[in-house]
Protein backbone atom coordinates (compact mmCIF):
# COMPACT_ATOMS: atom_id res chain seq x y z
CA UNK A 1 123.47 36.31 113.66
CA UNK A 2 123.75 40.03 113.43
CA UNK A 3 125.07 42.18 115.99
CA UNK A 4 122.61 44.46 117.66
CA UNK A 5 123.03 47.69 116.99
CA UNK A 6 121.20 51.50 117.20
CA UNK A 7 120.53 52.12 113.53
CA UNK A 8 117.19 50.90 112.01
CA UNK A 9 117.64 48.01 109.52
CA UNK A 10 116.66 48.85 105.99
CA UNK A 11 115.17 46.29 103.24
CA UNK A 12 118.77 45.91 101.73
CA UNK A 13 119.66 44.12 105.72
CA UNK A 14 116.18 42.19 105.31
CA UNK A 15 117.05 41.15 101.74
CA UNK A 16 120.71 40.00 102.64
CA UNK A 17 119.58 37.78 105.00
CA UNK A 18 118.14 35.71 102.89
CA UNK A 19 121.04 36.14 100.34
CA UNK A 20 123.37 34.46 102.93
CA UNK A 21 120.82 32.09 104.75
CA UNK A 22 120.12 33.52 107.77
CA UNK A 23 116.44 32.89 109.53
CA UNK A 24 114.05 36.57 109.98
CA UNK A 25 111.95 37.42 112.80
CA UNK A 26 109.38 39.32 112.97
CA UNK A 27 106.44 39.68 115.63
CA UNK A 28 103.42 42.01 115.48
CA UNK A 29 103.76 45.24 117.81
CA UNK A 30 100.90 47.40 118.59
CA UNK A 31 101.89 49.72 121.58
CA UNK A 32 105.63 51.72 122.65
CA UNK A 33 106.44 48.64 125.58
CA UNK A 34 105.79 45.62 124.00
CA UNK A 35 107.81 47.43 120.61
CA UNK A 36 110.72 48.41 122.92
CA UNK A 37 111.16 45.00 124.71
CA UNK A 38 110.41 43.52 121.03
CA UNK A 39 113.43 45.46 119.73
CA UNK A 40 115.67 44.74 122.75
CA UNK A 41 115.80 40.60 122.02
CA UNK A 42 116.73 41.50 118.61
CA UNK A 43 113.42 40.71 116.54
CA UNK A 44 114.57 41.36 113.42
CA UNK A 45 110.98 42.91 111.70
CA UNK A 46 108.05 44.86 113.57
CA UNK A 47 104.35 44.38 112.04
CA UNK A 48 102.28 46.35 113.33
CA UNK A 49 99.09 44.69 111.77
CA UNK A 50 95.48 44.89 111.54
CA UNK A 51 95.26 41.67 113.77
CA UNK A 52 94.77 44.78 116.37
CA UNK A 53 91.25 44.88 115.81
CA UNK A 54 91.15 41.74 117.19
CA UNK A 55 94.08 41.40 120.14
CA UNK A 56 94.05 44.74 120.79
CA UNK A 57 89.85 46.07 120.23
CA UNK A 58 88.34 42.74 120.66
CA UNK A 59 86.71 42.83 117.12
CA UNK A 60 85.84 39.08 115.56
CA UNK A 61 87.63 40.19 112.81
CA UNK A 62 90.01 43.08 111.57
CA UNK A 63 87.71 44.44 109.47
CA UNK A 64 86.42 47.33 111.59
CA UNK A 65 90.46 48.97 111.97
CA UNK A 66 90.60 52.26 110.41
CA UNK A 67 93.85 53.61 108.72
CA UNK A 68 93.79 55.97 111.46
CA UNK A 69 94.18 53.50 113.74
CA UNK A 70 96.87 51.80 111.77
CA UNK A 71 98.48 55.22 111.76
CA UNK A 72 98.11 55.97 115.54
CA UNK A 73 99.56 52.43 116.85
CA UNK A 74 102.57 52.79 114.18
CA UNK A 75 103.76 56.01 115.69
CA UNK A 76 103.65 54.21 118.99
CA UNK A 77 105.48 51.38 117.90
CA UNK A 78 107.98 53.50 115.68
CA UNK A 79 108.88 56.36 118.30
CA UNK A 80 111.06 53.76 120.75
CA UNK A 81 112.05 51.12 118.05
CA UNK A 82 115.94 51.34 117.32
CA UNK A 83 116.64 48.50 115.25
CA UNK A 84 113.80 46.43 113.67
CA UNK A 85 112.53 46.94 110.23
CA UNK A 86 109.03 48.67 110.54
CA UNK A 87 105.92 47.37 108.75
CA UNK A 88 102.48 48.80 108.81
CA UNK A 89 99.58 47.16 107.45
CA UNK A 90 96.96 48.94 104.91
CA UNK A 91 93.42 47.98 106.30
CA UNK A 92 90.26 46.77 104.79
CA UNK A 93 89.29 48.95 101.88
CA UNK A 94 92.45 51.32 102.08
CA UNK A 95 93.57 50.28 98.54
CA UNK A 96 90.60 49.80 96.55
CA UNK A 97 92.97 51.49 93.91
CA UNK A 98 95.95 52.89 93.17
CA UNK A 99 95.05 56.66 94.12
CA UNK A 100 93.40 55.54 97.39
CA UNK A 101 96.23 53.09 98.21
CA UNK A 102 99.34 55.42 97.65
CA UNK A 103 97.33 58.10 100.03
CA UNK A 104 96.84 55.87 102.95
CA UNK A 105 100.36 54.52 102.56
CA UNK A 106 101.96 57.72 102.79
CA UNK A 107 100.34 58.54 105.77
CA UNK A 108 101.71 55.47 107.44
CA UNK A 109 105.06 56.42 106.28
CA UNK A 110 104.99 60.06 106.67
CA UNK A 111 103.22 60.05 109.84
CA UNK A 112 103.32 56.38 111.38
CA UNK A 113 106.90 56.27 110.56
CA UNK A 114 106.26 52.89 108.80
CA UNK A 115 108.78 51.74 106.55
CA UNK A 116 107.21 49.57 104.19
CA UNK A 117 103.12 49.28 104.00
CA UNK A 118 101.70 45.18 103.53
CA UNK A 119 98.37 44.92 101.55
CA UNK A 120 96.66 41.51 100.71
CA UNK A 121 96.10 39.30 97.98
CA UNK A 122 97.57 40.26 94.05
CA UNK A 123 96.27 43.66 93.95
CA UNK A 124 99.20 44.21 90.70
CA UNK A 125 98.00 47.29 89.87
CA UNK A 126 98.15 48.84 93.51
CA UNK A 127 101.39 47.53 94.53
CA UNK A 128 103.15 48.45 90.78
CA UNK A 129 102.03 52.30 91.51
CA UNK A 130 103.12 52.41 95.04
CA UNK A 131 106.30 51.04 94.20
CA UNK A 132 106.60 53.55 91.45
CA UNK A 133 105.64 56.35 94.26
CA UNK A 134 108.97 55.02 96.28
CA UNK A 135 106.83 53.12 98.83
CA UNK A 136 107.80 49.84 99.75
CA UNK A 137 105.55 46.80 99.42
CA UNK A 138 105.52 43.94 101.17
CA UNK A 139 102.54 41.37 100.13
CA UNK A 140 100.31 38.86 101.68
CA UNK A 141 99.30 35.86 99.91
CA UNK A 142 97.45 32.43 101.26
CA UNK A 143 94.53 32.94 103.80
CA UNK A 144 93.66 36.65 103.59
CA UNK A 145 92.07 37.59 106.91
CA UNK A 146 90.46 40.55 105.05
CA UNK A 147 88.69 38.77 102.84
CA UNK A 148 86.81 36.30 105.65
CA UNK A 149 83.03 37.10 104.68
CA UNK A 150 84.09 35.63 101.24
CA UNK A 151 86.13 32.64 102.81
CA UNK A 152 83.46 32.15 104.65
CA UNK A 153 86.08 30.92 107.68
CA UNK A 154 89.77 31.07 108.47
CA UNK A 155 91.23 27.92 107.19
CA UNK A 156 94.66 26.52 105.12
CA UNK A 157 94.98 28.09 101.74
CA UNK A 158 96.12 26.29 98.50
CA UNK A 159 95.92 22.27 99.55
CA UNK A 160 94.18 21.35 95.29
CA UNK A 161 96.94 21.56 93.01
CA UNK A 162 95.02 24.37 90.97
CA UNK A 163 94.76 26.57 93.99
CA UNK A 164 98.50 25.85 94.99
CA UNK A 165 99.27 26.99 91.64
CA UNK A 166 97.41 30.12 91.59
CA UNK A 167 99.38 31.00 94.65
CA UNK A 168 102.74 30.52 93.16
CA UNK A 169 101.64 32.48 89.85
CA UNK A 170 100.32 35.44 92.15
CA UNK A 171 103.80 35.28 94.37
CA UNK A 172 105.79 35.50 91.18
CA UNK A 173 103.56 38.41 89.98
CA UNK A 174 103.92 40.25 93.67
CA UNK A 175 107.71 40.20 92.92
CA UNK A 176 107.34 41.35 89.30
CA UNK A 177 105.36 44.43 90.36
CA UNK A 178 108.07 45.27 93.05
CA UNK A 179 107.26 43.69 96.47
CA UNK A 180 109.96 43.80 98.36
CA UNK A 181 108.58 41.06 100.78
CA UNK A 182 106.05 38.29 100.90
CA UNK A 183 104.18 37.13 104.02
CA UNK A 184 102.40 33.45 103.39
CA UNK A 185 99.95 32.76 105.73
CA UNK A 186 98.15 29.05 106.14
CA UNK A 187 99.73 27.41 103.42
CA UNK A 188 101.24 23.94 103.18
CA UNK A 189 104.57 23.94 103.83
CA UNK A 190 105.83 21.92 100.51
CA UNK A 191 104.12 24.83 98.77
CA UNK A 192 105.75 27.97 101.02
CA UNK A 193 109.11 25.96 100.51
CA UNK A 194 108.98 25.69 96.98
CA UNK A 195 107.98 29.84 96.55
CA UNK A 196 110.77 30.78 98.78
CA UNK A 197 112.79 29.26 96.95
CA UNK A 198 111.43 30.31 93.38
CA UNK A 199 111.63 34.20 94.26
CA UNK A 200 115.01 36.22 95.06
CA UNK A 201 112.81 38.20 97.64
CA UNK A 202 112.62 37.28 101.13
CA UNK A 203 109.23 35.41 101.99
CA UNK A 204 108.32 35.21 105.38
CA UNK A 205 105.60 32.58 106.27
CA UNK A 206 102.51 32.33 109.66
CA UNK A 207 101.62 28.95 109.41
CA UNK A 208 103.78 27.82 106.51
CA UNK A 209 106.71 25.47 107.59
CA UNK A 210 110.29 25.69 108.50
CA UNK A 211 111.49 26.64 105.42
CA UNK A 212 110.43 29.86 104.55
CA UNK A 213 112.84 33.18 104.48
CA UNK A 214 111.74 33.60 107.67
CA UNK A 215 108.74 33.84 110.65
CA UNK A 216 106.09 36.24 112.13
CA UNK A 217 103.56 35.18 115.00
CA UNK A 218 101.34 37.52 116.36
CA UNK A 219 103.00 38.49 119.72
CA UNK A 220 99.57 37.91 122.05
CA UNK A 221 99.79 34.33 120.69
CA UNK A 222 103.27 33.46 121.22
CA UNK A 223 103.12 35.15 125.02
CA UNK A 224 99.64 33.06 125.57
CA UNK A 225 97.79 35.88 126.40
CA UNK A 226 94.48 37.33 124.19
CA UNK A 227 90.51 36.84 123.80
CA UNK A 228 90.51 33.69 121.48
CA UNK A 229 92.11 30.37 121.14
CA UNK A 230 96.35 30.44 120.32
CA UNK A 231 96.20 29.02 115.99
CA UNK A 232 97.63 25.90 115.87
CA UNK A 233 100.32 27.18 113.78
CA UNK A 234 101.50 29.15 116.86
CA UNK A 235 103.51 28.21 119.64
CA UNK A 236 103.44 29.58 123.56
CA UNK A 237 106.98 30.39 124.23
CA UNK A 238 106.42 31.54 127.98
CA UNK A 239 107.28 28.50 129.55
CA UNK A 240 110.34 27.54 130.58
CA UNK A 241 111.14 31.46 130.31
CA UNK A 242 111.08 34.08 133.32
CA UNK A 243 109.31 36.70 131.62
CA UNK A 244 108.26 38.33 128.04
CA UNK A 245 111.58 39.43 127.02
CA UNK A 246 113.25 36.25 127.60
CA UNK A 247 110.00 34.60 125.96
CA UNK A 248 110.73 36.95 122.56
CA UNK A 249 114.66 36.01 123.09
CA UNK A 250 113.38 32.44 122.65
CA UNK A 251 111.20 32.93 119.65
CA UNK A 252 114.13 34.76 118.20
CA UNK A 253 116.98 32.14 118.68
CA UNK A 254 114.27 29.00 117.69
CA UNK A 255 113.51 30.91 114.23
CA UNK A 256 117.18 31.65 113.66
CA UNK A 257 118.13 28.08 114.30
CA UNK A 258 115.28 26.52 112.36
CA UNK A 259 113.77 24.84 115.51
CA UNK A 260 110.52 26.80 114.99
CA UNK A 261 108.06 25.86 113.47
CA UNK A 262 107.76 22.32 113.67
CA UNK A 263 105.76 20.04 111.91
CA UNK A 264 103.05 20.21 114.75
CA UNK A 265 102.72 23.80 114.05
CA UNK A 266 102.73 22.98 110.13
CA UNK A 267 100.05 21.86 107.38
């Protein structure tokens, strides 16, 4: 496990973790507290995601967050962070193309102090000319949550062979164009095993079994607190604990020891 230290971790730590095995965490981060005591247990990634239209604004969806939003909650999470790699997401309609994409990313980077900007589904075209711009990519594959009005509800991605497939094909494209990372979200877990182990990148997987690169949870559900019912891919980590930071310590050691997720919290 690495040693804690005061210099933030760059995609070259990220990548080397996988290289030599070792588990990532990562928990969403919204505010300048919750990003500081984040840090502190060692949480290896902080996403500060568009899931804070719903845990944060009480929205039904995250479709209403603004990229000035996304901008304003980055700079709180990235003014106290010393440590964990910073990811900000690009909101509904903020990368409709490649013009519009790279000028909402570099606000999160130039002014949220994001270090790499996540955008869903295989949007090639977008993520080839922000990676050509020197912004780093991480993608999002599986159950888009910004695409819900044409999902029509939020449910496991890629169980029909032909669907499974389609997700494999995009994931390879993501890491042709030049993601650097690759969140999975709702996916069977044979599937998210077989793409982390088909692409050098790390893949980090939310609902997608034990043997992914690594994990992210949003924090609200893995402290038990929010507006709406914990997913079942989650897991409260407050019990047994004597308060947040101790809950996030436990998170943290049950990624990096492959204890979390189980198969209860697995499709």
């Amino acid at each position: 496990m690495n040693q804690l230290v005061d210099k933030p971790l760059s995609i070259n730590d990220i990548s080397a973790m996988k290289r030599r095995g070792e588990k990532i965490t990562c928990l969403t981060a919204y505010d300048a507290s919750f990003s500081a005591v984040i840090d502190k247990a060692g949480i290896d990634m902080l996403l500060v995601g568009d899931s804070l239209g719903m845990v944060v604004q009480g929205h039904s969806t995250t479709l209403p967050v603004t990229i000035d939003n996304m901008v304003y909650h980055t700079q709180c999470v990235s003014r106290v962070r010393k440590r964990a790699y910073i990811i900000a997401d690009l909101p509904f309609m903020t990368y409709s193309s490649p013009e519009i994409a790279a000028k909402n990313a570099a606000q999160l980077l130039q002014t949220g102090g994001a270090q790499m900007v996540k955008l869903e589904g295989a949007k090639v075209d977008c993520i080839r000319f922000l990676v050509e711009q020197c912004i780093p990519v991480c993608g999002h594959l599986g159950l888009l949550p910004q695409s819900i009005h044409q999902l029509g509800k939020y449910s496991v991605q890629g169980k029909e062979p032909e669907a499974a497939q389609k997700i494999r094909d995009d994931a390879q494209q993501l890491q042709d164009a030049g993601v650097g990372l690759l969140i999975l979200e709702c996916v069977p877990a044979a599937l998210a095993k077989e793409i982390s182990a088909e692409l050098t990148i790390p893949v980090i997987g939310i609902g997608a079994g034990v043997d992914c690169d690594g994990q992210v949870l949003v924090l609200y559900d893995m402290l038990n607190i929010g507006v709406s019912k914990r997913p079942r891919f989650s897991k409260n980590f407050m019990p047994g604990n004597e308060g947040i930071e101790e809950a996030i310590k436990a998170y943290h050691k049950a990624v990096k020891s492959a204890e979390f997720p189980g198969s209860e919290h697995s499709f």
